[in-house]
PDB file of N, CA and C in Angstrom:
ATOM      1  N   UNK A   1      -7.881  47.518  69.760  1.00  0.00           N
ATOM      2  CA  UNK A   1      -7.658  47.751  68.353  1.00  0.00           C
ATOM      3  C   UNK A   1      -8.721  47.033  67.537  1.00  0.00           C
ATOM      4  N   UNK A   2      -9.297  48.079  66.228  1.00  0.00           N
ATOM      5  CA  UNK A   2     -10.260  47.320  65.279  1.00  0.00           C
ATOM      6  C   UNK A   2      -9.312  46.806  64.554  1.00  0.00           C
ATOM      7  N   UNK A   3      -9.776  45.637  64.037  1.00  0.00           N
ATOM      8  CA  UNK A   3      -9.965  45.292  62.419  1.00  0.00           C
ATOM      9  C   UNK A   3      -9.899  46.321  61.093  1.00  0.00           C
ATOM     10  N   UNK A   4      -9.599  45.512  59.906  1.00  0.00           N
ATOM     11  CA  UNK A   4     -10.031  46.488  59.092  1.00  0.00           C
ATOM     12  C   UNK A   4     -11.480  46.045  59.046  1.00  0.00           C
ATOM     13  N   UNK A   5     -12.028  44.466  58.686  1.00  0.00           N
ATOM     14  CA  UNK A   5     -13.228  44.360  58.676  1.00  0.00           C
ATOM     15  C   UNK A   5     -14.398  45.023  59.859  1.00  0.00           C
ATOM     16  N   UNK A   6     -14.165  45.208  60.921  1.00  0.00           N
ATOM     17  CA  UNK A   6     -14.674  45.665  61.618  1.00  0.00           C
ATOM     18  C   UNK A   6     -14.764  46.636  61.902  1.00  0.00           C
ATOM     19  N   UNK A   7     -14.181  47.551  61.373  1.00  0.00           N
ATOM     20  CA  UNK A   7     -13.870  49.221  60.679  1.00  0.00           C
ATOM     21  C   UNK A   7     -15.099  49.223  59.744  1.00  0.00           C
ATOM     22  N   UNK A   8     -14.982  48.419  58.881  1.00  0.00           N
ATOM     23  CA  UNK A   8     -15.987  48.480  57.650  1.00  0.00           C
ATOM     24  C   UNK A   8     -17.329  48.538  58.246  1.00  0.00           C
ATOM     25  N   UNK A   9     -17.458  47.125  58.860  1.00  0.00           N
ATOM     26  CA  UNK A   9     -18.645  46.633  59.391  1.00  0.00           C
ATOM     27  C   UNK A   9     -19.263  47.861  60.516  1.00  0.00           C
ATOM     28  N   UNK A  10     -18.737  48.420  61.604  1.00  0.00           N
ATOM     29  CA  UNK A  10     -19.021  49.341  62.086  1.00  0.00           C
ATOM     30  C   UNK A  10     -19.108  50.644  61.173  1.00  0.00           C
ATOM     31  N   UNK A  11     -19.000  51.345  60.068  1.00  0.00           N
ATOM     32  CA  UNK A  11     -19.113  52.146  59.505  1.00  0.00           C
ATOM     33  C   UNK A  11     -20.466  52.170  58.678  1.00  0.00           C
ATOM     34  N   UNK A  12     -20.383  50.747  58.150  1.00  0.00           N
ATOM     35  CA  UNK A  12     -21.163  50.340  57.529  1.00  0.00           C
ATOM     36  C   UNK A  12     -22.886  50.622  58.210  1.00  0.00           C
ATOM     37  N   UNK A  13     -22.674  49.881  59.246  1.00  0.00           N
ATOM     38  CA  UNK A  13     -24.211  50.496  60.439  1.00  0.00           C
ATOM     39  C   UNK A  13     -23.994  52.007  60.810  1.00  0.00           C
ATOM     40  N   UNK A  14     -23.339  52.511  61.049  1.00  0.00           N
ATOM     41  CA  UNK A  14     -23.008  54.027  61.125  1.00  0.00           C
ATOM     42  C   UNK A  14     -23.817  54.583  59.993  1.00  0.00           C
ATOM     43  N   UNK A  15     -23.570  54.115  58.953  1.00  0.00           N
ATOM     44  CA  UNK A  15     -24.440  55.165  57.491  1.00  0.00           C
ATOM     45  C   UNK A  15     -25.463  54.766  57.387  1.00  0.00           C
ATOM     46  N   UNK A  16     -25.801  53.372  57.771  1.00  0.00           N
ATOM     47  CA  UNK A  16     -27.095  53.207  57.330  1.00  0.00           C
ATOM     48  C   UNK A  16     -28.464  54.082  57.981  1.00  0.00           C
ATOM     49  N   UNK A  17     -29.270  54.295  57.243  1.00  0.00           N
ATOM     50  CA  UNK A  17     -30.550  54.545  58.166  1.00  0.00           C
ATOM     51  C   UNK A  17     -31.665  53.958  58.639  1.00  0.00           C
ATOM     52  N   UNK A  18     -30.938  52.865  58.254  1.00  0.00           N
ATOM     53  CA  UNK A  18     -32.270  51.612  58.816  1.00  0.00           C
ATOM     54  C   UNK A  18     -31.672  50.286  59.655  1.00  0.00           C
ATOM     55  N   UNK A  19     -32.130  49.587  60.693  1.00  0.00           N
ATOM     56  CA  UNK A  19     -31.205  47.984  60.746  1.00  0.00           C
ATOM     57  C   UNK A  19     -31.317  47.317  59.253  1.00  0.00           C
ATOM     58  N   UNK A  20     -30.145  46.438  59.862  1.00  0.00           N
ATOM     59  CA  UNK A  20     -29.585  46.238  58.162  1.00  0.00           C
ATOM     60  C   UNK A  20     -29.616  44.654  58.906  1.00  0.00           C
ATOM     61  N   UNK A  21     -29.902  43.656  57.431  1.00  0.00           N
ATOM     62  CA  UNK A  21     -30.620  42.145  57.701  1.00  0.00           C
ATOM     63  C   UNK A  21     -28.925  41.180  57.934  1.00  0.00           C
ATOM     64  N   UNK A  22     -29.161  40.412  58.466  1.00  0.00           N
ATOM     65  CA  UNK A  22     -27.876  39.809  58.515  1.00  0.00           C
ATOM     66  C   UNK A  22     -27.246  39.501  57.008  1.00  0.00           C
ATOM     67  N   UNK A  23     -28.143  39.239  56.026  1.00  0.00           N
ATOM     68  CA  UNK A  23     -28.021  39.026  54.596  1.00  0.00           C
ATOM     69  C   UNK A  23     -27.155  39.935  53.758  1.00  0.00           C
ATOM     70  N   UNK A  24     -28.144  41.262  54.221  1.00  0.00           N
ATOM     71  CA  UNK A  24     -27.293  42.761  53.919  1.00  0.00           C
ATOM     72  C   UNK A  24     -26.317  42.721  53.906  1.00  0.00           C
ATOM     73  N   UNK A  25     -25.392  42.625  55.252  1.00  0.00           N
ATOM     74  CA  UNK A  25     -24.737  42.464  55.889  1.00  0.00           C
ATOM     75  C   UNK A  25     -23.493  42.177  54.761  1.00  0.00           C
ATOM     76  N   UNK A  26     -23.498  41.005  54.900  1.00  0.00           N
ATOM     77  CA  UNK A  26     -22.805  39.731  54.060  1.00  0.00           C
ATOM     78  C   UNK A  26     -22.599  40.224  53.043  1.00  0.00           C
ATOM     79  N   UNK A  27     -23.119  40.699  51.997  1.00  0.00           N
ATOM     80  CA  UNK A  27     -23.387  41.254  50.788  1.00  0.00           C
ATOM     81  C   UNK A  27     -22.492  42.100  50.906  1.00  0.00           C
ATOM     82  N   UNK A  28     -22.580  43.325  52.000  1.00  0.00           N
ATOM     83  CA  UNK A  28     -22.445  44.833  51.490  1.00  0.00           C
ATOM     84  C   UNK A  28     -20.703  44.845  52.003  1.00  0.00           C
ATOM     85  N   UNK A  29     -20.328  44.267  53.153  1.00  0.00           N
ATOM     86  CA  UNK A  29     -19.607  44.257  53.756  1.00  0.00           C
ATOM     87  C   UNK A  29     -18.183  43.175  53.461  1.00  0.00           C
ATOM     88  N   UNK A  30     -18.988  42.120  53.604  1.00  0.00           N
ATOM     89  CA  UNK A  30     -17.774  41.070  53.491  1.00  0.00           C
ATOM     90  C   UNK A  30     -17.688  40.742  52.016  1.00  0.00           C
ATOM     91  N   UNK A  31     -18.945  40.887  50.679  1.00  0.00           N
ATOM     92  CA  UNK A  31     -19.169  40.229  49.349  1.00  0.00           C
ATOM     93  C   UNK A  31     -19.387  39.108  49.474  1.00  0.00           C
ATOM     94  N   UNK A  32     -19.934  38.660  50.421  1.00  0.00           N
ATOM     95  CA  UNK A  32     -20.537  37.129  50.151  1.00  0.00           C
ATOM     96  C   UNK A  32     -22.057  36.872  49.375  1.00  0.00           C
ATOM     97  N   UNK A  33     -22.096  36.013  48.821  1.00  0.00           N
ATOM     98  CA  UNK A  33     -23.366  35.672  47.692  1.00  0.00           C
ATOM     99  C   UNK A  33     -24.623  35.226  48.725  1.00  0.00           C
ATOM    100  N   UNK A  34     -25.985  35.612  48.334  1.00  0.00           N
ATOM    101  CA  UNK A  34     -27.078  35.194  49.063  1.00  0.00           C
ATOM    102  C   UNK A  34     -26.963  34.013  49.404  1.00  0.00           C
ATOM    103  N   UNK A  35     -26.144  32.864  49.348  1.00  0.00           N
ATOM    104  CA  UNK A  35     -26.269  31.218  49.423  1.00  0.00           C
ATOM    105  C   UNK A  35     -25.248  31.050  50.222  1.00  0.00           C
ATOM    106  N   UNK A  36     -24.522  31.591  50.803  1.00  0.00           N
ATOM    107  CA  UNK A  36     -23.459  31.305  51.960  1.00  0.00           C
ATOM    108  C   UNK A  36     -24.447  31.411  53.318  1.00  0.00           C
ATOM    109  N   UNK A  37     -24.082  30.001  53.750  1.00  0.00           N
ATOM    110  CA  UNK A  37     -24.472  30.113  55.167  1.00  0.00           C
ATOM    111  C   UNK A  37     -23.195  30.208  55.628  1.00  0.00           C
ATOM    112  N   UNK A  38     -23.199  30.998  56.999  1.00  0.00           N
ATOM    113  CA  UNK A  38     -21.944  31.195  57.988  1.00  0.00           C
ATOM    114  C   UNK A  38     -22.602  31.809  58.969  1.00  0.00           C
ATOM    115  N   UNK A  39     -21.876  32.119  59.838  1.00  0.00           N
ATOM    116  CA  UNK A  39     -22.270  33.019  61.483  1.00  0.00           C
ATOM    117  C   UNK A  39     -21.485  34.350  61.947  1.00  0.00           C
ATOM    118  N   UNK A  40     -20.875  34.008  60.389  1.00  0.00           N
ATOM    119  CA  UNK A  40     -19.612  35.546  60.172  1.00  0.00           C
ATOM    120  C   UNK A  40     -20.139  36.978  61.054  1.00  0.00           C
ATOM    121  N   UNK A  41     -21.126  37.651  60.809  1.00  0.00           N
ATOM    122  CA  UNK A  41     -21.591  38.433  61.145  1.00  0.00           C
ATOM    123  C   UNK A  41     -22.087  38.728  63.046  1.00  0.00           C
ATOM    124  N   UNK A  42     -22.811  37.327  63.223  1.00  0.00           N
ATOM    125  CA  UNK A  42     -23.030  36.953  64.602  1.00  0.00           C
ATOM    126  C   UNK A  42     -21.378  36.911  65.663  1.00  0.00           C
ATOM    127  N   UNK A  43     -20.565  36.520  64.464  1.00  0.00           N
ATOM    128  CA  UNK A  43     -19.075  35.962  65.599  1.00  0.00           C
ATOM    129  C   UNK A  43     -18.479  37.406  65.599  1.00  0.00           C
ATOM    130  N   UNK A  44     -18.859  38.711  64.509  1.00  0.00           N
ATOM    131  CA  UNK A  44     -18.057  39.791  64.698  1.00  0.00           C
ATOM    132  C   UNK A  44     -18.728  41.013  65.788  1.00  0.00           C
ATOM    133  N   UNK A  45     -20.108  40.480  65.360  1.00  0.00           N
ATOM    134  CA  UNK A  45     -21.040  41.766  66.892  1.00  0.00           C
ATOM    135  C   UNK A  45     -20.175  41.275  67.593  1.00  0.00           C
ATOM    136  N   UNK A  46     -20.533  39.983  68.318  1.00  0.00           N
ATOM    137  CA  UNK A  46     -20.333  39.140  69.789  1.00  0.00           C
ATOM    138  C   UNK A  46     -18.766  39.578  70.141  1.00  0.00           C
ATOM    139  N   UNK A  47     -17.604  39.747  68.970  1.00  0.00           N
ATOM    140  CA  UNK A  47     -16.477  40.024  69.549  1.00  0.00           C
ATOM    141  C   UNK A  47     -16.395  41.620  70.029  1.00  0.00           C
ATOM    142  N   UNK A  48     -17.122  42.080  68.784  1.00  0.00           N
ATOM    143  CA  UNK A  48     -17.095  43.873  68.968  1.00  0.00           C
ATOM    144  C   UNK A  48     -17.457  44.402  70.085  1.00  0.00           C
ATOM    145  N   UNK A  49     -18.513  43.788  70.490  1.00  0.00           N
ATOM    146  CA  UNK A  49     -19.610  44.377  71.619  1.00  0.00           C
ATOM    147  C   UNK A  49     -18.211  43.915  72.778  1.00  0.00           C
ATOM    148  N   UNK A  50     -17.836  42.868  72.642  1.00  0.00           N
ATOM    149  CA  UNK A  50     -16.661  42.928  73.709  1.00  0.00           C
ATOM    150  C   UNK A  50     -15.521  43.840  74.347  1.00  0.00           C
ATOM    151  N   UNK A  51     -15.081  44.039  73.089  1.00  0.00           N
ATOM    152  CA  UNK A  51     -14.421  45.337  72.915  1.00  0.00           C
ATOM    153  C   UNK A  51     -14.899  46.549  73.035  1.00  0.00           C
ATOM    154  N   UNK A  52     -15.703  46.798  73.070  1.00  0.00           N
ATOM    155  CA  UNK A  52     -16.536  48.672  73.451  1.00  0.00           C
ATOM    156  C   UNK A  52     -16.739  48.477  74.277  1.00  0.00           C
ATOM    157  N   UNK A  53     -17.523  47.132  75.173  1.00  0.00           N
ATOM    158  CA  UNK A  53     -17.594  47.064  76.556  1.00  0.00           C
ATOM    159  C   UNK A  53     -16.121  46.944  77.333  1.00  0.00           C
ATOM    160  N   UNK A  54     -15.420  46.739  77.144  1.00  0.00           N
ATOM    161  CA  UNK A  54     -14.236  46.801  77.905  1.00  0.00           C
ATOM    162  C   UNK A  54     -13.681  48.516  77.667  1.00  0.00           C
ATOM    163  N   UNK A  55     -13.645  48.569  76.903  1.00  0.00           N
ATOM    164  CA  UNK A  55     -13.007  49.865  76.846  1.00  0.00           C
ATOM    165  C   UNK A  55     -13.709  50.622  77.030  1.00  0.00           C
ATOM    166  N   UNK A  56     -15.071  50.658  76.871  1.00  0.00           N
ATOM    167  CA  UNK A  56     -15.792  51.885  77.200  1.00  0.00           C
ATOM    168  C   UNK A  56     -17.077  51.452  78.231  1.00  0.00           C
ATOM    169  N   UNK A  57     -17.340  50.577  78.724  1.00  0.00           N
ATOM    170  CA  UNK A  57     -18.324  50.081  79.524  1.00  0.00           C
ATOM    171  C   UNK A  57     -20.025  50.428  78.657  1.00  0.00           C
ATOM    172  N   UNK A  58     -19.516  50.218  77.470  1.00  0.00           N
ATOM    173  CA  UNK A  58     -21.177  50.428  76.915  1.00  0.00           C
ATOM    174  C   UNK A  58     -21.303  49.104  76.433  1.00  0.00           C
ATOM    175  N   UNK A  59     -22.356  48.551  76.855  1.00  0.00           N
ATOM    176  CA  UNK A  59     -22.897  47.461  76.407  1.00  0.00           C
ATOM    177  C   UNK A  59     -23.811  47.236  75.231  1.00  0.00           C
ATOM    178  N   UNK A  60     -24.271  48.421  75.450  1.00  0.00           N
ATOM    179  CA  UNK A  60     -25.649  48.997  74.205  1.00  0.00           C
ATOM    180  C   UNK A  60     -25.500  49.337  73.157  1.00  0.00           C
ATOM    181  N   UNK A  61     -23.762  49.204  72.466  1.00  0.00           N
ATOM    182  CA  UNK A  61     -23.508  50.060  71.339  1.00  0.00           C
ATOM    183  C   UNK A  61     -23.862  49.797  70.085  1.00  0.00           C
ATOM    184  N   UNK A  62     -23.831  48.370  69.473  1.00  0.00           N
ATOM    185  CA  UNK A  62     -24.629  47.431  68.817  1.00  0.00           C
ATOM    186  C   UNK A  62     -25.805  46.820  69.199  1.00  0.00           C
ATOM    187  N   UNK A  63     -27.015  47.153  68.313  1.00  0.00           N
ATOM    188  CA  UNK A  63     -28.298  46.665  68.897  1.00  0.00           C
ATOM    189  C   UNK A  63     -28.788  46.393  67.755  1.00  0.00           C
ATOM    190  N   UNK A  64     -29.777  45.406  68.222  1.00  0.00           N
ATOM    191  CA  UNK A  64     -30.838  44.592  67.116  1.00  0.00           C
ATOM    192  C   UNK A  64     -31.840  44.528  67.847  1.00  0.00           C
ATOM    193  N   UNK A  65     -32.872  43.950  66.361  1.00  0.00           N
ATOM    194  CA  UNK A  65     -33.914  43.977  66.256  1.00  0.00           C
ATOM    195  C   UNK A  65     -34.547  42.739  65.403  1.00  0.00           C
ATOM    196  N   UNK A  66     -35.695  42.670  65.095  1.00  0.00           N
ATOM    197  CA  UNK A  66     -36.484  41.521  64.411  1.00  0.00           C
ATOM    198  C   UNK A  66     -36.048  42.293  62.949  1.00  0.00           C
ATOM    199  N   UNK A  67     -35.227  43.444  62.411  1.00  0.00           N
ATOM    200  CA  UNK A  67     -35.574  43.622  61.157  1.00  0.00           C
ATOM    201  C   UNK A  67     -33.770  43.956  61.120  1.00  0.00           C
ATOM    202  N   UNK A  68     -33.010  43.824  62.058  1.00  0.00           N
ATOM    203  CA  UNK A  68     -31.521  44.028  62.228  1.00  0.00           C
ATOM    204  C   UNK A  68     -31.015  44.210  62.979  1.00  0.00           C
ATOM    205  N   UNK A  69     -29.483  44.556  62.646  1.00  0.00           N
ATOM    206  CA  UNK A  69     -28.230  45.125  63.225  1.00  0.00           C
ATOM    207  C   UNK A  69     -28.384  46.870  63.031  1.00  0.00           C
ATOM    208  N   UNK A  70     -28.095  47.682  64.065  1.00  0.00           N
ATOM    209  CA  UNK A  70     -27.924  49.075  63.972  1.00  0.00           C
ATOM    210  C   UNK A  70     -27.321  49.504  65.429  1.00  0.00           C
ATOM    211  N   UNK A  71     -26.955  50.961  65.089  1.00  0.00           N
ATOM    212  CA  UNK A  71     -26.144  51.488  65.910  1.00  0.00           C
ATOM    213  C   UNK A  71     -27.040  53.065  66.437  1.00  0.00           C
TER     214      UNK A  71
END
């Protein structure tokens, strides 16, 4: 089972057409202000990717890059 945030957050890379910056991220998704440090974003891949790999054996479903997060 998702989240609602993780509903969002996965939808969210779904529309985009570009990787999106961890900053983005924060902003678009959760409303956090450019000056929040946290690992919010890092702790929700790392759980997600858990979850698609168990249930679906894809490891690859979330991927990054030097310019983001994308799907």
């Amino acid at each position: 089972k998702l989240t609602e945030r993780e509903k969002d957050f996965l939808l969210f890379l779904k529309n985009s057409k570009k990787p999106q910056t961890i900053r983005n991220i924060l902003e678009s998704v959760w409303g956090y202000s450019q000056k929040v440090e946290t690992h919010t974003v890092e702790t929700h891949v790392h759980r997600l990717r858990k979850k698609i790999l168990d249930k679906f054996g894809d490891n690859n479903f979330i991927k990054n890059n030097n310019k983001g997060y994308f799907i």
